[in-house]
Protein backbone atom coordinates (compact mmCIF):
# COMPACT_ATOMS: atom_id res chain seq x y z
CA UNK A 1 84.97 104.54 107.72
CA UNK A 2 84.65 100.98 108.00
CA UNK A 3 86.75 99.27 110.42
CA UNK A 4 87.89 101.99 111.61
CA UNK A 5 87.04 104.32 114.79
CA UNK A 6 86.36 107.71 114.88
CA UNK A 7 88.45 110.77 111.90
CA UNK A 8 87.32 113.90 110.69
CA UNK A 9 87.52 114.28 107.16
CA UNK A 10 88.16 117.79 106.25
CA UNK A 11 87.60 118.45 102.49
CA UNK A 12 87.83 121.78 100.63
CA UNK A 13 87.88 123.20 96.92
CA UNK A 14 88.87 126.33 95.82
CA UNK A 15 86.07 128.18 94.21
CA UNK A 16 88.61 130.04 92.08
CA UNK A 17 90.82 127.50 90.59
CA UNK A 18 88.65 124.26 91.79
CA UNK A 19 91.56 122.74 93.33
CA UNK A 20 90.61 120.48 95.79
CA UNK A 21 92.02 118.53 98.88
CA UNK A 22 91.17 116.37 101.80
CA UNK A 23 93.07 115.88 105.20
CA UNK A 24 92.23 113.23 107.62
CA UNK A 25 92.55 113.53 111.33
CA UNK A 26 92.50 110.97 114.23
CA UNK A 27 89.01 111.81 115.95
CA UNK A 28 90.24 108.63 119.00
CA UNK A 29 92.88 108.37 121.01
CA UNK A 30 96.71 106.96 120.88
CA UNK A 31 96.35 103.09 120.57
CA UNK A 32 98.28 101.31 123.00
CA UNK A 33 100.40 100.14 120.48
CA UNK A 34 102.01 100.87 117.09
CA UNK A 35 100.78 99.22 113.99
CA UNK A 36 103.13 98.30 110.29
CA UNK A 37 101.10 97.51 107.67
CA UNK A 38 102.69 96.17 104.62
CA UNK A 39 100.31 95.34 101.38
CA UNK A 40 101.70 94.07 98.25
CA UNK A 41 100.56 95.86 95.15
CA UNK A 42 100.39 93.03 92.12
CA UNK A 43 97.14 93.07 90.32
CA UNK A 44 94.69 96.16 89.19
CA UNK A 45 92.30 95.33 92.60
CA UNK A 46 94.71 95.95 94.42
CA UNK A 47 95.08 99.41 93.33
CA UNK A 48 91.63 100.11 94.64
CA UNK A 49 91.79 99.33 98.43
CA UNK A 50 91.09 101.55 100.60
CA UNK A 51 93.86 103.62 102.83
CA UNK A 52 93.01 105.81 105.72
CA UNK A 53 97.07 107.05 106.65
CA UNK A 54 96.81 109.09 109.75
CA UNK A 55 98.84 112.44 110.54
CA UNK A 56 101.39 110.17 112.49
CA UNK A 57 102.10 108.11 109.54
CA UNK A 58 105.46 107.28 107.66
CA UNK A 59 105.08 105.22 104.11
CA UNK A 60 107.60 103.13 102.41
CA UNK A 61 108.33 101.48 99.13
CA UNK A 62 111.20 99.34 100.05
CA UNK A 63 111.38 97.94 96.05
CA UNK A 64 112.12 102.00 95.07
CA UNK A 65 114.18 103.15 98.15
CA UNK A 66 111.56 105.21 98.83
CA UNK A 67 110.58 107.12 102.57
CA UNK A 68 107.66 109.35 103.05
CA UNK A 69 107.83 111.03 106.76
CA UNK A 70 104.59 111.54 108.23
CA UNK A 71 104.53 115.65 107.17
CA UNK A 72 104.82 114.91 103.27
CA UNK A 73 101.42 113.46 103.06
CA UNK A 74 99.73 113.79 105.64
CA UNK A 75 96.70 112.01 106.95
CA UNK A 76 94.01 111.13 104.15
CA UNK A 77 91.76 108.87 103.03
CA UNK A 78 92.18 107.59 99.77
CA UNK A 79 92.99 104.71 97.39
CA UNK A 80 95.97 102.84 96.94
CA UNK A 81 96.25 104.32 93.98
CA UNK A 82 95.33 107.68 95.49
CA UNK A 83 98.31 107.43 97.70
CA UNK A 84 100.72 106.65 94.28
CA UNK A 85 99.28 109.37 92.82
CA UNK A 86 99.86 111.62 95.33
CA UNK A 87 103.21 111.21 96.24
CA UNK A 88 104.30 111.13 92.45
CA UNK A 89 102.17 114.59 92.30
CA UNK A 90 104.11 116.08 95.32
CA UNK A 91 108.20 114.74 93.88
CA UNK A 92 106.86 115.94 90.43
CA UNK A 93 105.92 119.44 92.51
CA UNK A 94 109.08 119.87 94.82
CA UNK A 95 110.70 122.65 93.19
CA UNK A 96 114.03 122.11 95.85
CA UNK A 97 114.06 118.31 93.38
CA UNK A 98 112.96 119.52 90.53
CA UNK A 99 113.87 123.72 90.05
CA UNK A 100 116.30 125.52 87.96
CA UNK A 101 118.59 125.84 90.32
CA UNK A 102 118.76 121.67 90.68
CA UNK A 103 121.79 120.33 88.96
CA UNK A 104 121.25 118.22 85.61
CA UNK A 105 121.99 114.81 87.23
CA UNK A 106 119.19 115.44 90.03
CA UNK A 107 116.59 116.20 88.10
CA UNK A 108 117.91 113.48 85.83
CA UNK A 109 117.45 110.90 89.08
CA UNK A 110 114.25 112.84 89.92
CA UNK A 111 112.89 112.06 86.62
CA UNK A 112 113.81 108.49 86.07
CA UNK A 113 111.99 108.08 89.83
CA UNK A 114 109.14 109.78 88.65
CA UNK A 115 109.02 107.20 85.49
CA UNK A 116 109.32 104.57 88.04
CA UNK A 117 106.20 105.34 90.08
CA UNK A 118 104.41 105.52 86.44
CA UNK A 119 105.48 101.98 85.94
CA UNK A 120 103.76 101.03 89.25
CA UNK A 121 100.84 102.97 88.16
CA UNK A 122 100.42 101.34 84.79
CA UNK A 123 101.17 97.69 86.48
CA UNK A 124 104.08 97.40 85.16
CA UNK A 125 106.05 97.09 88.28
CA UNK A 126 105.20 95.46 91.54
CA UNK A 127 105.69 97.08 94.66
CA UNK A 128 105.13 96.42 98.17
CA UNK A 129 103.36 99.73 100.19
CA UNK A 130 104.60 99.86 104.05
CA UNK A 131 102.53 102.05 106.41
CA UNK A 132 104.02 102.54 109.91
CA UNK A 133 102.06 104.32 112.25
CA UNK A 134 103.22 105.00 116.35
CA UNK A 135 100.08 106.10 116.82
CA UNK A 136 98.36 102.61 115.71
CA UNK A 137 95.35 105.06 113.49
CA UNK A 138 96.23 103.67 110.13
CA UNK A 139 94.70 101.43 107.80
CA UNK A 140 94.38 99.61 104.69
CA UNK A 141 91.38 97.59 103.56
CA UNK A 142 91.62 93.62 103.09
CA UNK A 143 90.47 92.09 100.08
CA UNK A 144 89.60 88.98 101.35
CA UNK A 145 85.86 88.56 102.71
CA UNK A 146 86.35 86.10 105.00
CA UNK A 147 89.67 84.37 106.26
CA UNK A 148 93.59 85.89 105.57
CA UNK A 149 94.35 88.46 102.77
CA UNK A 150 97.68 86.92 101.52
CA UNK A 151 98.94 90.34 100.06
CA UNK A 152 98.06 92.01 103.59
CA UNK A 153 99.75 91.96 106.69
CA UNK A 154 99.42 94.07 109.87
CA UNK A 155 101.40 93.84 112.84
CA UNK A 156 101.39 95.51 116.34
CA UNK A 157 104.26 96.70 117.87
CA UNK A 158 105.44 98.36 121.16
CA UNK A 159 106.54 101.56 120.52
CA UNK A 160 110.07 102.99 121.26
CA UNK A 161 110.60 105.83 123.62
CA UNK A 162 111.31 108.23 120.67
CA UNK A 163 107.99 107.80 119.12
CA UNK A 164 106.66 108.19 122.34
CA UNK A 165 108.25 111.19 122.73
CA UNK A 166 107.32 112.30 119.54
CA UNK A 167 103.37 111.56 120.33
CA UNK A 168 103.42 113.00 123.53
CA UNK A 169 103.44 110.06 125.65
CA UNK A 170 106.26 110.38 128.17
CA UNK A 171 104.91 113.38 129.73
CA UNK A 172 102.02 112.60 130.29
CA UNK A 173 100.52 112.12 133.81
CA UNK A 174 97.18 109.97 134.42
CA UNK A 175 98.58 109.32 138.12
CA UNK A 176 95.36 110.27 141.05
CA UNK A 177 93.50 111.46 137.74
CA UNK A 178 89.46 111.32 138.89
CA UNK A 179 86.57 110.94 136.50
CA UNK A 180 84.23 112.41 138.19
């Protein structure tokens, strides 16, 4: 994947019912820091850039009070779009938001969110897509050849001990470690 190091793609589809699915996973190591990646979603292109969210991964759309943990999604490589998609697929889905047993007024909310994320889909709403990643293995493709992408912006950030924690990190001992 361009601009990116090293993830194994694992893709499968059901001979039975064709369903199919992909899941992405870090193939490098831990980057020394985290990365937040917010893109602004205005025009049709923008739709189309490419995402690679890693397993470590949280998403927000700030503009629909909306928080994705890094479990709901998972790592993949997809689209913009693809990402949309996919998280409207998986609220649509969630039988605990969406079941019989879910009182009138939540699936009410459920399904005026849903509508929502169909608005962003048909460009009728602008949103603004926030990837934050501990790990520092996400990305999202610029649009801009050469120079700044004004809808883009990535930033690096030191980690807190939690999300150290959380990768691993403060356990770890690399003191008298030999190469040999």
């Amino acid at each position: 994947i361009p601009h990116f190091k090293e993830v194994v793609i694992m893709a499968t589809t059901c001979d039975a019912c064709g369903e199919r699915t992909n899941e992405v996973k870090s193939g490098g190591g831990i980057e020394p820091e985290g990365t937040k990646i917010q893109v602004k979603i205005r025009t049709r292109e923008d739709f189309s850039r490419d995402v690679l969210k890693s397993e470590t991964c949280s998403m927000e759309i700030p503009e629909l009070e909306l928080e994705v943990g890094p479990a709901a999604l998972g790592g993949r490589f997809t689209t913009v779009e693809g990402l949309i998609v996919a998280t409207k697929e998986q609220l649509s889905s969630s039988t605990a938001l969406c079941g019989d047993s879910t009182a009138e007024v939540g699936k009410k909310r459920m399904t005026d969110f849903i509508s929502k994320l169909d608005e962003v889909l048909n460009g009728k709403r602008e949103i603004t897509i926030v990837l934050d990643d501990p790990a520092g293995n996400s990305y999202i493709q610029s649009l801009a050849d050469t120079g700044c992408d004004e809808g883009l912006t990535i930033d690096k950030y030191q980690r807190s001990f939690e999300q150290n924690e959380e990768l691993g990190l403060n356990d770890m001992r690399v003191e008298n470690y030999e190469t040999n």
